[in-house]
C-alpha atoms as a PDB file:
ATOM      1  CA  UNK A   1     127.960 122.661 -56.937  1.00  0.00           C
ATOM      2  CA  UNK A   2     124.263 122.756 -55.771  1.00  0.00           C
ATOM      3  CA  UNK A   3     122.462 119.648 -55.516  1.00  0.00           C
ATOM      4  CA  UNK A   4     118.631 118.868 -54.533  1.00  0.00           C
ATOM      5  CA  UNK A   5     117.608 116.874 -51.475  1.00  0.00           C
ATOM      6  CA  UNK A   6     116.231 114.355 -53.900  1.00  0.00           C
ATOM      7  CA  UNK A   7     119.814 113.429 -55.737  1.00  0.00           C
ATOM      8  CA  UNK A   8     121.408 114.129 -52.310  1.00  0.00           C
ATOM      9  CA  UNK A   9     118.995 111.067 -50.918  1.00  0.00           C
ATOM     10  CA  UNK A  10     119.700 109.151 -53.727  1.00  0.00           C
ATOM     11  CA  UNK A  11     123.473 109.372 -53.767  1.00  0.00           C
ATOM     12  CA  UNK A  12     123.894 108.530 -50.330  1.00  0.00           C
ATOM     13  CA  UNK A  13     121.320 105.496 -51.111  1.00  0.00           C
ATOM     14  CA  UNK A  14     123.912 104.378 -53.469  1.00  0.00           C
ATOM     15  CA  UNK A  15     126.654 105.457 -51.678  1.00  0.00           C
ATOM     16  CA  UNK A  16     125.997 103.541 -48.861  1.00  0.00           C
ATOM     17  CA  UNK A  17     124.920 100.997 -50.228  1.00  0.00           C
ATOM     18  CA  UNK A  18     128.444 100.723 -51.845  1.00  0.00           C
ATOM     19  CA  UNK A  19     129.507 100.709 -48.521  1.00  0.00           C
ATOM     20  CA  UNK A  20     128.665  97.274 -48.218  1.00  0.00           C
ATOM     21  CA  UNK A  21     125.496  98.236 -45.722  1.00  0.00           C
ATOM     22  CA  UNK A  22     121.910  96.076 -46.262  1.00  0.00           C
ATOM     23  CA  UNK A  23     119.499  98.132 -48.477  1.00  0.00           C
ATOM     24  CA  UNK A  24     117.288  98.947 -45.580  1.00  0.00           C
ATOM     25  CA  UNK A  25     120.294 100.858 -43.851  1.00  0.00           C
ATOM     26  CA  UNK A  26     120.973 102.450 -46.655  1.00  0.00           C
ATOM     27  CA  UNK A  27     118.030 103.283 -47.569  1.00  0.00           C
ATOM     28  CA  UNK A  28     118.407 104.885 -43.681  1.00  0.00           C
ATOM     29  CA  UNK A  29     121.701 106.518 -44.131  1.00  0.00           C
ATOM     30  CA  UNK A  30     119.739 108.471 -47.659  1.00  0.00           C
ATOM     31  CA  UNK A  31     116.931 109.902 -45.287  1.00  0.00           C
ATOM     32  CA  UNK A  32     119.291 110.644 -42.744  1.00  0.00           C
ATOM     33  CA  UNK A  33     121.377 112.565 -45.266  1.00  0.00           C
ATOM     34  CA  UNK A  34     118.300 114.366 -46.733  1.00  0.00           C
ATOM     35  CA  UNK A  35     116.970 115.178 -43.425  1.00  0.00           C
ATOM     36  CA  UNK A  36     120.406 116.735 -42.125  1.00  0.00           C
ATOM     37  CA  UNK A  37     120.566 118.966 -45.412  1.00  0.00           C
ATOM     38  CA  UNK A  38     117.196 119.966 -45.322  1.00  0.00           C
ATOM     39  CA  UNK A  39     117.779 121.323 -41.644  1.00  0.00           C
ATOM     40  CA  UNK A  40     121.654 123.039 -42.221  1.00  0.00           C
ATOM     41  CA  UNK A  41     123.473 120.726 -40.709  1.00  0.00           C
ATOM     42  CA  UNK A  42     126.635 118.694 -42.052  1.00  0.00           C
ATOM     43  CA  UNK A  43     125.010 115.842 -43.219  1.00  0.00           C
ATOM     44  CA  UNK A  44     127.229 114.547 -45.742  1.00  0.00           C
ATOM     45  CA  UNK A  45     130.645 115.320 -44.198  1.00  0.00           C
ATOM     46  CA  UNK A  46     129.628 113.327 -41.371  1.00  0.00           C
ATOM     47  CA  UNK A  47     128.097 110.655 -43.515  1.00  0.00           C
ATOM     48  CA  UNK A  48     131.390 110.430 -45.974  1.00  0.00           C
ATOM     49  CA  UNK A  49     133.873 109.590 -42.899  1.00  0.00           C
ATOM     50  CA  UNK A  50     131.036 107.024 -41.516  1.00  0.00           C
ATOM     51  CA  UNK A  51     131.356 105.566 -44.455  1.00  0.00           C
ATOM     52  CA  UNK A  52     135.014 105.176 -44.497  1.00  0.00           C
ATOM     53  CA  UNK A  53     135.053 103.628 -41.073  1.00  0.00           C
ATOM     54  CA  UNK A  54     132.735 100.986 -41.668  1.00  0.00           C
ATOM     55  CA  UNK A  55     133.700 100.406 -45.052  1.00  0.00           C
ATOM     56  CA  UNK A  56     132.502  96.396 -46.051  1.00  0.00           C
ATOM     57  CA  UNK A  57     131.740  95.722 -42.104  1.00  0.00           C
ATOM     58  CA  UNK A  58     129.259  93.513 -41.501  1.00  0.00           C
ATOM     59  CA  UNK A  59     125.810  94.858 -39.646  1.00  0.00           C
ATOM     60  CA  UNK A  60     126.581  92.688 -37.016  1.00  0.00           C
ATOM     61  CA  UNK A  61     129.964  94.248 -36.348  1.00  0.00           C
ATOM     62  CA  UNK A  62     128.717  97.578 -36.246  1.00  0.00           C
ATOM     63  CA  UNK A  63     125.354  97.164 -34.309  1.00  0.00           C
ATOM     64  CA  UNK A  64     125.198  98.454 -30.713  1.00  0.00           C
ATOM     65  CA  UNK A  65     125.102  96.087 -27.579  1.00  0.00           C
ATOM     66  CA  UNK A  66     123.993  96.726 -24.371  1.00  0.00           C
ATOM     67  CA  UNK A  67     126.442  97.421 -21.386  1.00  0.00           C
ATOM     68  CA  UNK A  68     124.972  98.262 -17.997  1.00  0.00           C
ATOM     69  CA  UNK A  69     122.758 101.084 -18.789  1.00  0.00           C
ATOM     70  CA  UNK A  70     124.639 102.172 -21.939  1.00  0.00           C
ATOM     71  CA  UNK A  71     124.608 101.397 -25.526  1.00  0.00           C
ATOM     72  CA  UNK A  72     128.389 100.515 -27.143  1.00  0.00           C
ATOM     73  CA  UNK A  73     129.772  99.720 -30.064  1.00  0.00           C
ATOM     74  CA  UNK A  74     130.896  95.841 -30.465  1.00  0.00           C
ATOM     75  CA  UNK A  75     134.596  96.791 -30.679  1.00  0.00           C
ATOM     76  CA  UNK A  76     134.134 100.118 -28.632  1.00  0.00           C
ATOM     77  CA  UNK A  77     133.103 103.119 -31.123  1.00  0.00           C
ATOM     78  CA  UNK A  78     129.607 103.304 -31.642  1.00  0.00           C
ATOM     79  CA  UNK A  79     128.230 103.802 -35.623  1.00  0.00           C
ATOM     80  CA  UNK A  80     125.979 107.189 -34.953  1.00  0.00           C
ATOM     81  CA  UNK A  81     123.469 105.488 -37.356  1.00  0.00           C
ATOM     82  CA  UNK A  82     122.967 102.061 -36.131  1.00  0.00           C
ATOM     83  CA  UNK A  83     122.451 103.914 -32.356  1.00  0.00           C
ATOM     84  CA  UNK A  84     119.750 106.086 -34.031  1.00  0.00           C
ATOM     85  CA  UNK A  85     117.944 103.223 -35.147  1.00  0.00           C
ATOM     86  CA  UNK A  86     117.960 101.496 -31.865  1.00  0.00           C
ATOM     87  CA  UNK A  87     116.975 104.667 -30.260  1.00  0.00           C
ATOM     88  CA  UNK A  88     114.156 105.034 -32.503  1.00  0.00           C
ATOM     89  CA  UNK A  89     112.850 101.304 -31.907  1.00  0.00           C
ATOM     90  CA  UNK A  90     112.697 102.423 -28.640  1.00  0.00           C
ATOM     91  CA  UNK A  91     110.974 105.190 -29.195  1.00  0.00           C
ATOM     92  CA  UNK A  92     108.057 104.513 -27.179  1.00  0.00           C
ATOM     93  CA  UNK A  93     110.235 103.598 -23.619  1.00  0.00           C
ATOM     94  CA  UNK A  94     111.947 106.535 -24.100  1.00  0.00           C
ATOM     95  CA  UNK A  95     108.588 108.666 -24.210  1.00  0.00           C
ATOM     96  CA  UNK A  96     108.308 106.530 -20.946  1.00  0.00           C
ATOM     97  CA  UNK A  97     111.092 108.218 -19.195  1.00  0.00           C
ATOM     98  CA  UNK A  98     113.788 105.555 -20.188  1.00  0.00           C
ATOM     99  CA  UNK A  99     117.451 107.735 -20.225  1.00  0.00           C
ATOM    100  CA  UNK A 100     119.005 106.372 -23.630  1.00  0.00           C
ATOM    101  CA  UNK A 101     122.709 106.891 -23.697  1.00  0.00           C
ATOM    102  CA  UNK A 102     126.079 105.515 -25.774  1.00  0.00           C
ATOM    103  CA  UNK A 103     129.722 105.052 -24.857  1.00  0.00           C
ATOM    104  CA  UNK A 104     131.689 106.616 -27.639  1.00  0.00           C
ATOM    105  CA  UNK A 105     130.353 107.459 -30.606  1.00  0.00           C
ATOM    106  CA  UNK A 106     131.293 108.390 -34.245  1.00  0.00           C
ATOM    107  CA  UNK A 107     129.858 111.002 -36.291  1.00  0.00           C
ATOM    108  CA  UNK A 108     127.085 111.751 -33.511  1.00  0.00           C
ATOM    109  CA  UNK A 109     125.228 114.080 -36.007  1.00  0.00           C
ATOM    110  CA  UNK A 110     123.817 111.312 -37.930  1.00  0.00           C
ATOM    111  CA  UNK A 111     121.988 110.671 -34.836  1.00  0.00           C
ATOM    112  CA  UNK A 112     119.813 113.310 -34.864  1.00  0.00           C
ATOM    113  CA  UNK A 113     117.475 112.347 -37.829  1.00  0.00           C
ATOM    114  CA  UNK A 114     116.135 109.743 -35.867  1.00  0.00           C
ATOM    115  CA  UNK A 115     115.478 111.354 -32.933  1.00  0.00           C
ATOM    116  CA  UNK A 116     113.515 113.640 -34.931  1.00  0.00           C
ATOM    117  CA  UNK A 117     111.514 110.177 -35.689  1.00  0.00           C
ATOM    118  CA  UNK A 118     111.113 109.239 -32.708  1.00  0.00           C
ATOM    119  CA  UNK A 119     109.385 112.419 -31.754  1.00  0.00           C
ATOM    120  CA  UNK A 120     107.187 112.346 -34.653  1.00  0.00           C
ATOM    121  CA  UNK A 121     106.522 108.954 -33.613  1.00  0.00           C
ATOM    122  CA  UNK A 122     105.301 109.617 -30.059  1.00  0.00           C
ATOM    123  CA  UNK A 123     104.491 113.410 -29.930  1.00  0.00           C
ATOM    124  CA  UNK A 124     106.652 113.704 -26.919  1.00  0.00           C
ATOM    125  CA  UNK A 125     109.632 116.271 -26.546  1.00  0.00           C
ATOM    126  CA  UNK A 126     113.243 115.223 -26.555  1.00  0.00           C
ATOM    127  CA  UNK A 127     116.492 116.227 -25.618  1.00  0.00           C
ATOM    128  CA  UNK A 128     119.618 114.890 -26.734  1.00  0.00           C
ATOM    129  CA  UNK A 129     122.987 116.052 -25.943  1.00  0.00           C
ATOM    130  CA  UNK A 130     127.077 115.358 -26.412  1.00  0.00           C
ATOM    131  CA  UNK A 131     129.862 117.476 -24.978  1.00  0.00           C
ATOM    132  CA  UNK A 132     129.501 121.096 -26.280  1.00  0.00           C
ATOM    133  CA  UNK A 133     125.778 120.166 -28.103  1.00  0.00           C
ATOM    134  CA  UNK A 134     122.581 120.208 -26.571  1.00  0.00           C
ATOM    135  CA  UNK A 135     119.640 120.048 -28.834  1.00  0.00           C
ATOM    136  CA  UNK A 136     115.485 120.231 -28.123  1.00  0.00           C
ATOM    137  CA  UNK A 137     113.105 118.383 -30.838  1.00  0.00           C
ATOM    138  CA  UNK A 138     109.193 119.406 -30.548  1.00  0.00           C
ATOM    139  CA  UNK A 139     107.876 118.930 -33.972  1.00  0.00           C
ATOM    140  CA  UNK A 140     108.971 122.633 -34.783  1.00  0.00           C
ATOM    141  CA  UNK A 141     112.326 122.114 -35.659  1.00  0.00           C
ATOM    142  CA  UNK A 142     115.389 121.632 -34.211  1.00  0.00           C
ATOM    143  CA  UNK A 143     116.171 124.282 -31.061  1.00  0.00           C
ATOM    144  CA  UNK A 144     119.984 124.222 -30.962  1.00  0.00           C
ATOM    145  CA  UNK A 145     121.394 126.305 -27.764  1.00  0.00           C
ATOM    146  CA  UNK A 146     123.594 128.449 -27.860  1.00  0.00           C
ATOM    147  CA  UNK A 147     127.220 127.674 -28.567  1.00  0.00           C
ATOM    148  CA  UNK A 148     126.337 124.318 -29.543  1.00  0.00           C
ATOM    149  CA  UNK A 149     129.054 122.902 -32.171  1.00  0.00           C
ATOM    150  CA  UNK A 150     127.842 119.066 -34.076  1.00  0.00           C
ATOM    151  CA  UNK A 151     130.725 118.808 -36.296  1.00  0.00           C
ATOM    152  CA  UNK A 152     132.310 116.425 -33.777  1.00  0.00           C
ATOM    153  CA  UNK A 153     133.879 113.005 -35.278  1.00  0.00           C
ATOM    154  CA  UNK A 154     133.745 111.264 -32.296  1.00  0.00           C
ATOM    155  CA  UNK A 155     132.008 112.043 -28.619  1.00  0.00           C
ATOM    156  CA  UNK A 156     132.556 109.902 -25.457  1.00  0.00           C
ATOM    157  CA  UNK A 157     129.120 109.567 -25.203  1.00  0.00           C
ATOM    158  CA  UNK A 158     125.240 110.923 -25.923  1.00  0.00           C
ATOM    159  CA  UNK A 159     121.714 111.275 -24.141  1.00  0.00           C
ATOM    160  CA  UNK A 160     118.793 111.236 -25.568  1.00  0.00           C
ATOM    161  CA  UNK A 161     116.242 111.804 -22.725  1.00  0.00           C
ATOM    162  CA  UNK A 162     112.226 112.871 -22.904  1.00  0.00           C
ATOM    163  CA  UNK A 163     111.485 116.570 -21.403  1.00  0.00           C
ATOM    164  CA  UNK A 164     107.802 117.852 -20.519  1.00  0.00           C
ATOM    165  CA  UNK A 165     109.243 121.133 -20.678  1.00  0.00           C
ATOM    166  CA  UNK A 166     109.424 123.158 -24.536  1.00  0.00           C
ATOM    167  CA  UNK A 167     113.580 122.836 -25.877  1.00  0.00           C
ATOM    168  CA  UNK A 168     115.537 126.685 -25.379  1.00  0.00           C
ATOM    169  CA  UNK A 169     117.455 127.406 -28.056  1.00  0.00           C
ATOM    170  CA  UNK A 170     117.513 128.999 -32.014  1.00  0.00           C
ATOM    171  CA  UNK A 171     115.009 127.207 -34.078  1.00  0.00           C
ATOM    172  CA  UNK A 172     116.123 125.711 -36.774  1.00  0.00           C
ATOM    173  CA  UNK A 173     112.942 124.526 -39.738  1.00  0.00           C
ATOM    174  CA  UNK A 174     113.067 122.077 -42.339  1.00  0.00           C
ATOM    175  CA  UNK A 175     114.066 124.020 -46.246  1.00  0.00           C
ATOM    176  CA  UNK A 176     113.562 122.287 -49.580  1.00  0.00           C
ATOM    177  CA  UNK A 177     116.214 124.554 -51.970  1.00  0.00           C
ATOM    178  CA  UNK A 178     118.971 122.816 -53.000  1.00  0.00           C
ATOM    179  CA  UNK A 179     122.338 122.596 -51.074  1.00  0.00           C
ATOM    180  CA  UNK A 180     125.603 123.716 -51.951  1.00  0.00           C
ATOM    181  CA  UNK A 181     128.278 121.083 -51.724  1.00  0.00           C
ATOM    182  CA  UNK A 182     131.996 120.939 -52.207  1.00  0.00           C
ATOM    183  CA  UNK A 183     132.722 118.788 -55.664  1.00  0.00           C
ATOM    184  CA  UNK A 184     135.598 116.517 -53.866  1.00  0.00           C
ATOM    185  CA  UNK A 185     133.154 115.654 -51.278  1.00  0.00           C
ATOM    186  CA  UNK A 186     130.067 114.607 -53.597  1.00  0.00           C
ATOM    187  CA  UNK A 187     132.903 112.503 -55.740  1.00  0.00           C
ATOM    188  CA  UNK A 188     133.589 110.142 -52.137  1.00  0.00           C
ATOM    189  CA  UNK A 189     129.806 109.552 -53.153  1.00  0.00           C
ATOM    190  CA  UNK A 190     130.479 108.743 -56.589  1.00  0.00           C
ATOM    191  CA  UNK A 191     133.135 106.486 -56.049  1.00  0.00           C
ATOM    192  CA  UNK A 192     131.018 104.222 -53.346  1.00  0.00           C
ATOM    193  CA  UNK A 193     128.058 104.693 -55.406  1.00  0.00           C
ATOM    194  CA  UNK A 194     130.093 103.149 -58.736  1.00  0.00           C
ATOM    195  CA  UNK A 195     130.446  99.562 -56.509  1.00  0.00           C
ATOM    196  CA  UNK A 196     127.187  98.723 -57.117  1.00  0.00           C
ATOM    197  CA  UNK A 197     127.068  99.035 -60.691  1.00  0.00           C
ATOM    198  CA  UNK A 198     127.204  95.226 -62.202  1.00  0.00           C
ATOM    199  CA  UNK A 199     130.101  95.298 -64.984  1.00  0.00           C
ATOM    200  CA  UNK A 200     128.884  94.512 -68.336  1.00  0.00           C
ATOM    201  CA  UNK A 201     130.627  91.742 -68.628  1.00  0.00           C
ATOM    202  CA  UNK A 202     129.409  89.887 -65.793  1.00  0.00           C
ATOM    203  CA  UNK A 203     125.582  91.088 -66.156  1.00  0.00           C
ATOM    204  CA  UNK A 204     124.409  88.272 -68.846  1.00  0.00           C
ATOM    205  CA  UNK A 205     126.750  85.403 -66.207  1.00  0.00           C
ATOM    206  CA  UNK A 206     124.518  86.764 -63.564  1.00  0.00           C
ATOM    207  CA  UNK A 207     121.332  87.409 -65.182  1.00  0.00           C
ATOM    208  CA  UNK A 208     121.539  83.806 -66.644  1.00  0.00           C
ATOM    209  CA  UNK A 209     121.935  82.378 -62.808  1.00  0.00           C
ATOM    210  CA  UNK A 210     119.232  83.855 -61.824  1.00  0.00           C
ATOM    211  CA  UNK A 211     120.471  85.637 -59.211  1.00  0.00           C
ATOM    212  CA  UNK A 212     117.804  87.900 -57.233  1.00  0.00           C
ATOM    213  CA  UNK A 213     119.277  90.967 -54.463  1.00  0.00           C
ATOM    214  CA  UNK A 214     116.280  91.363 -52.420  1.00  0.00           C
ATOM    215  CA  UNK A 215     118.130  92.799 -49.522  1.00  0.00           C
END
């Protein structure tokens, strides 16, 4: 089955949001997904098993926390998301020179997005790196070096580090044609999507209480 970037983004809105995550993140996760598929790279296998291991957590559980000079997960596997969000709020120390870099992480893929983000954000070229991946962001796509593999579920750590000099490696641009995606896959998206449909039943109950989800 081929599906656009636009109902790929929207799905994993959903999706994620089904997850139990705030709208913002999931509004995160959705870009994140669209961004991976738009550049190759397996966005929404990486985003389904996320998914499934933070299933109805709490933000709080999954955020990052400092420890010495690294960035860990609360309960000692980073979320690959909530570390690219930090990252990119730090965006402008890391232009700086400041080394960013996690303890084990899941899924470290899903980081890459907002690297991306923070180079748009600054202008400045990055570097960021797990065992067996090393991968260059200018503005002109991703340069991946050779023999670099990001289908990893879990690394014991990553680096995200600024570089004056241009990222070696294949280039790798942005494409806007639809992706091809395996239907078993796409139905984990379904069925996190379907939580956050309000049963019938319940809709007038809720309606009538006024109740208001501006998350």
């Amino acid at each position: 089955m081929t599906f656009s970037l636009n109902e790929i983004e929207t799905q994993t809105v959903k999706a994620a949001r089904g997850a139990g995550l705030p709208w913002g993140m999931a509004e995160e996760a959705g870009k994140a997904a669209r961004w991976l598929a738009a550049h190759k790279q397996p966005a929404l296998d990486a985003l389904a098993g996320l998914l499934d291991l933070i299933d109805q957590r709490s933000y709080g559980d999954i955020a990052p926390v400092r420890d010495g000079q690294r960035w860990v997960g609360r309960e000692g596997l980073l979320c690959a998301m909530t570390a690219g969000i930090t990252l990119c709020d730090r965006a402008e120390a890391l232009a700086d020179g400041e080394r960013f870099q996690t303890g084990r992480i899941a899924y470290p893929v899903l980081s890459l997005p907002f690297v991306a983000a923070a180079q748009r954000a600054t202008g400045v070229t990055f570097t960021v790196k797990w065992p067996g991946v090393l991968i260059g962001f200018d503005g002109a796509g991703l340069h991946i070096a050779p023999g670099t593999d990001v289908s990893a579920v879990v690394a014991d750590e990553m680096v995200c580090v600024s570089r004056p000099e241009p990222p070696v490696g294949d280039v790798v641009r942005a494409e806007t044609n639809g992706t091809k995606i395996d239907p078993a896959l796409w139905a984990r998206f379904v069925a996190y999507a379907h939580r956050t449909h309000v049963p019938a039943s319940d809709a007038p109950r809720e309606r009538g209480a006024g109740l208001d989800d501006n998350e």
